[in-house]
Protein backbone atom coordinates (compact mmCIF):
# COMPACT_ATOMS: atom_id res chain seq x y z
CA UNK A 1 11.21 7.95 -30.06
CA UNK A 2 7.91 6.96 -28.78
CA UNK A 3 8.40 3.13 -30.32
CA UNK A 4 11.61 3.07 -28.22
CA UNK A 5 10.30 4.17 -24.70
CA UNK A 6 7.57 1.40 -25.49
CA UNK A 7 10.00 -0.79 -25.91
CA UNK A 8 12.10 -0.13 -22.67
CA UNK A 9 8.73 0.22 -20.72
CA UNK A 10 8.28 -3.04 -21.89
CA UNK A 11 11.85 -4.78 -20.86
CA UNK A 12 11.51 -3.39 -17.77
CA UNK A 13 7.70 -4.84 -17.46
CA UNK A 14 9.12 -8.25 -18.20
CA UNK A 15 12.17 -7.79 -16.39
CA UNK A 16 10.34 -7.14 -13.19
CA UNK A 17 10.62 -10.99 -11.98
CA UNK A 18 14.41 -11.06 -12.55
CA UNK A 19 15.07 -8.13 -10.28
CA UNK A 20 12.86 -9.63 -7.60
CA UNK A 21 14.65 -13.26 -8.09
CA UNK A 22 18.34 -11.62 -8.65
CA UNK A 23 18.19 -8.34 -5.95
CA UNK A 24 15.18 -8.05 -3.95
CA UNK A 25 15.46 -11.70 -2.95
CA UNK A 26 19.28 -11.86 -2.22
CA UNK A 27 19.07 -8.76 -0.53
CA UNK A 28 16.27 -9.79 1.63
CA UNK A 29 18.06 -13.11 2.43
CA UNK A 30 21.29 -11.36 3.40
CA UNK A 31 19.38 -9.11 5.87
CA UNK A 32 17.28 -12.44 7.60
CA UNK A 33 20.89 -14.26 7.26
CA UNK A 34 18.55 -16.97 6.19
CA UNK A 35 17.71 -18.20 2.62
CA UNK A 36 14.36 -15.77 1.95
CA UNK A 37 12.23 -17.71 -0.57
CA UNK A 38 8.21 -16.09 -1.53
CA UNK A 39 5.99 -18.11 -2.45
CA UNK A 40 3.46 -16.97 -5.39
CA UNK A 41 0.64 -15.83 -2.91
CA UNK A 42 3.07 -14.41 -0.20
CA UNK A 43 3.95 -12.31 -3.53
CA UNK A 44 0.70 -11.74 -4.46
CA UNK A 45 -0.04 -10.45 -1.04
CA UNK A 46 2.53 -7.91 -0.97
CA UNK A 47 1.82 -6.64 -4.25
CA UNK A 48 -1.87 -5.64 -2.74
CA UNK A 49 -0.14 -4.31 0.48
CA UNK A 50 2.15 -2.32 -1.74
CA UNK A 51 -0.84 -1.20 -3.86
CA UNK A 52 -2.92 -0.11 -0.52
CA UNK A 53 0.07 1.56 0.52
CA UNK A 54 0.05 3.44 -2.81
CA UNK A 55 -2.98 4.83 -2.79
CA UNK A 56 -2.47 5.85 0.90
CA UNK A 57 0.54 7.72 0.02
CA UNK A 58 -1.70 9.72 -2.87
CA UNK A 59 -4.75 10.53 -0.61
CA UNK A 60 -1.75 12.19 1.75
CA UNK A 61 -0.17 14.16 -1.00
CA UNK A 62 -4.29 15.22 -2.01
CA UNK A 63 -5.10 16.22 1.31
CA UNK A 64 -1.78 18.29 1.15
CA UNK A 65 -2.33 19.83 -2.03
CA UNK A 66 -5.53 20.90 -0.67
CA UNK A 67 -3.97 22.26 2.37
CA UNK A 68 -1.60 24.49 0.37
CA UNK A 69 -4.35 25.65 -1.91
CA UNK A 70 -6.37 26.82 1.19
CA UNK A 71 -3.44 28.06 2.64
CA UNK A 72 -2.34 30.15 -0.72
CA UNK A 73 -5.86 31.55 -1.32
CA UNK A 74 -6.60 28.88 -4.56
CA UNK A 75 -9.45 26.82 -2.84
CA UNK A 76 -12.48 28.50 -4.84
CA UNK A 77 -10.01 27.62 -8.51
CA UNK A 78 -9.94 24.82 -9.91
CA UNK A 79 -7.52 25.68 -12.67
CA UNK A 80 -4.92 27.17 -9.86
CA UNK A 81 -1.60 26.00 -10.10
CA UNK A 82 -0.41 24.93 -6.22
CA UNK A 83 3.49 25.45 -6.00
CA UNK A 84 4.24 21.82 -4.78
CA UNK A 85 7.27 19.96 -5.64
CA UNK A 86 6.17 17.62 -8.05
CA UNK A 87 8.57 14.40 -5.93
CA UNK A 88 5.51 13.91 -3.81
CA UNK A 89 4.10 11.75 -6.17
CA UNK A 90 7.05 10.01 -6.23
CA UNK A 91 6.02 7.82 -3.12
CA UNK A 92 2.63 6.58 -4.77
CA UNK A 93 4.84 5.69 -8.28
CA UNK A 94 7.57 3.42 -6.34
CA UNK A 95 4.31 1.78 -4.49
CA UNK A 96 2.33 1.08 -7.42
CA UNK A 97 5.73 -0.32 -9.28
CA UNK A 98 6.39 -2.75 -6.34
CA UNK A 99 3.03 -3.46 -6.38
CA UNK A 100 2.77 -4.46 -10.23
CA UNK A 101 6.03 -6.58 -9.98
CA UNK A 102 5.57 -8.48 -7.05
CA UNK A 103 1.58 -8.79 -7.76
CA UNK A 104 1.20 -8.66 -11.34
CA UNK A 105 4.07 -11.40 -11.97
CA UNK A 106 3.05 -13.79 -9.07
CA UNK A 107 -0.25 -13.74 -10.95
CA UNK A 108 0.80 -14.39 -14.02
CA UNK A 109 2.97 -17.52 -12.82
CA UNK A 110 0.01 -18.78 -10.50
CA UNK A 111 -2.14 -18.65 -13.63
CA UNK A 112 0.62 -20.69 -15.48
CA UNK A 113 0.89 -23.06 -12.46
CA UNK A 114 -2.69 -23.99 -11.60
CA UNK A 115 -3.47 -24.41 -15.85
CA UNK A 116 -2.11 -27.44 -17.30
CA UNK A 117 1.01 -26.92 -19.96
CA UNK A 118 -1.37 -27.29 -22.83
CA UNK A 119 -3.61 -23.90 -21.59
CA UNK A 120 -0.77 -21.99 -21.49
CA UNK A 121 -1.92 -19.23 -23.34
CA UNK A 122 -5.67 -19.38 -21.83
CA UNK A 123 -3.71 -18.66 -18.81
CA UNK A 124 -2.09 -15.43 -19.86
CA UNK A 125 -5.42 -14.22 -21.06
CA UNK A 126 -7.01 -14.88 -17.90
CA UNK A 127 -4.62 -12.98 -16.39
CA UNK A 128 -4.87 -10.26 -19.06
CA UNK A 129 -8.61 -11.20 -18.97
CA UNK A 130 -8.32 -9.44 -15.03
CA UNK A 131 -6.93 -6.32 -15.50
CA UNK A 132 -9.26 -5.26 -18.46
CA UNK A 133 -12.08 -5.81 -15.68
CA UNK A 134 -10.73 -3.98 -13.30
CA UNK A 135 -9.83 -0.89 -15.20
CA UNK A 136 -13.50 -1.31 -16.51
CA UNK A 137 -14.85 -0.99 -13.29
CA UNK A 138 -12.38 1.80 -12.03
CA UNK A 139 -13.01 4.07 -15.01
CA UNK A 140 -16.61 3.11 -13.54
CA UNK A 141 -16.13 4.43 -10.58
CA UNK A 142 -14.59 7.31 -11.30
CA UNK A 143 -17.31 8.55 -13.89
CA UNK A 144 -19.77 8.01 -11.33
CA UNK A 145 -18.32 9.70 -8.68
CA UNK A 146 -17.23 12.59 -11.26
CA UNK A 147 -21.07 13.02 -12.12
CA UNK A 148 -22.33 12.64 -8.28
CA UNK A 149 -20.22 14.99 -7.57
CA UNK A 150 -20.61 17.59 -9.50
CA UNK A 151 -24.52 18.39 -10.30
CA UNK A 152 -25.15 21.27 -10.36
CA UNK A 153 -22.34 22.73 -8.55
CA UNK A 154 -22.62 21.01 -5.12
CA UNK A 155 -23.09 17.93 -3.91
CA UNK A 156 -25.48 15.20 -4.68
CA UNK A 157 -25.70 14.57 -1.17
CA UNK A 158 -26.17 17.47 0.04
CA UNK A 159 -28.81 18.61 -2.73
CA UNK A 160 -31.17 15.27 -2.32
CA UNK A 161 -30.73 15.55 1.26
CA UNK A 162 -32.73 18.72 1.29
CA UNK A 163 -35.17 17.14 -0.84
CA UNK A 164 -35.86 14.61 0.67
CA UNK A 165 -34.67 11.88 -1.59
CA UNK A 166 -32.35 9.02 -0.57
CA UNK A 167 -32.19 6.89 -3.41
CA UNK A 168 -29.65 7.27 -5.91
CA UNK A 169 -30.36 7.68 -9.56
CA UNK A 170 -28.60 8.41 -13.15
C-alpha cells in the first residue's frame, strides 16, 4: 500500500505542469478573454507568493489554536488536545501545493533552459541540489529556535535579559 501512494504522490508531482498548461491556463485565459501565457519567472513568482501566502494562512490558524486553548482553559498544557476542526489546515496545504507546482516546475524548466542540452541532468541536480539546502537550513532554524526557546522553561530572552547578556550563544 505504501509503494502505491508513493507512486500516485509521484504522478501527481510530475503531473503538476500538465494541469497548469491544460486547466489553470485555459481557465485563466477564458476569464481575461485573452490568450493567458506565464512565463517561467512570472511562474516562479507566484509560486513564492503562493508559498508566503501559505505560511500566512498557518500563523492564522496558530494564533487561533492558541486562542481556543486560552479560551478552553489548555494554555499551561502542552499535550492538550484543542477541539478544532482539523480543515483549517486545509488553506496552508492548497497554498503550499500551488506553490510547489507553479514554483517548483518553473524551476526545474528554467534550470533546463539556461543549461545547454548536453547538462541536462546537472540541471536537475541543481535544482534538486536547492531544495536539499533549504530544508538544511529550515530544519536549522527550527532546532535553534526549539532550543532558544525553551531553556530552562522560559525564554532565552527574557532570562539573558536579566542578566545582563546580549550576545547569543550555543
Amino acid at each position: 500500500m505504501p509503494l502505491c501512494f508513493a507512486g500516485i504522490m509521484l504522478s501527481i508531482t510530475v503531473n503538476q505542469g500538465q494541469f497548469m498548461d491544460r486547466i489553470a491556463l485555459p481557465l485563466a485565459s477564458k476569464i481575461k478573454g485573452k490568450p493567458v501565457c506565464l512565463g517561467l519567472k512570472q511562474r516562479m513568482g507566484i509560486g513564492l507568493l503562493c508559498s508566503c501566502a501559505s505560511m500566512v494562512s498557518s500563523a492564522c490558524r496558530v494564533c487561533t489554536r492558541r486562542k481556543m486553548a486560552i479560551e478552553e482553559g489548555l494554555s499551561d498544557e502542552p499535550q492538550a488536545v484543542v477541539q478544532m476542526s482539523a480543515l483549517w489546515i486545509l488553506s496552508f496545504y492548497v497554498l503550499a501545493g500551488l506553490a510547489e507546482a507553479f514554483s517548483g516546475i518553473g524551476q526545474i524548466e528554467f534550470c533546463y533552459s539556461e543549461l545547454p542540452k548536453t547538462m541536462s541532468t546537472i540541471a536537475a541536480k541543481v535544482n534538486g541540489f536547492g531544495a536539499v539546502i533549504g530544508n538544511l537550513v529550515a530544519s536549522l532554524i527550527i532546532s535553534l529556535v526549539d532550543n532558544v526557546t525553551k531553556r530552562g522553561g522560559e525564554s532565552w530572552v527574557s532570562s539573558n535579559m536579566n542578566k545582563g547578556h546580549y550576545d547569543y550563544y550555543y
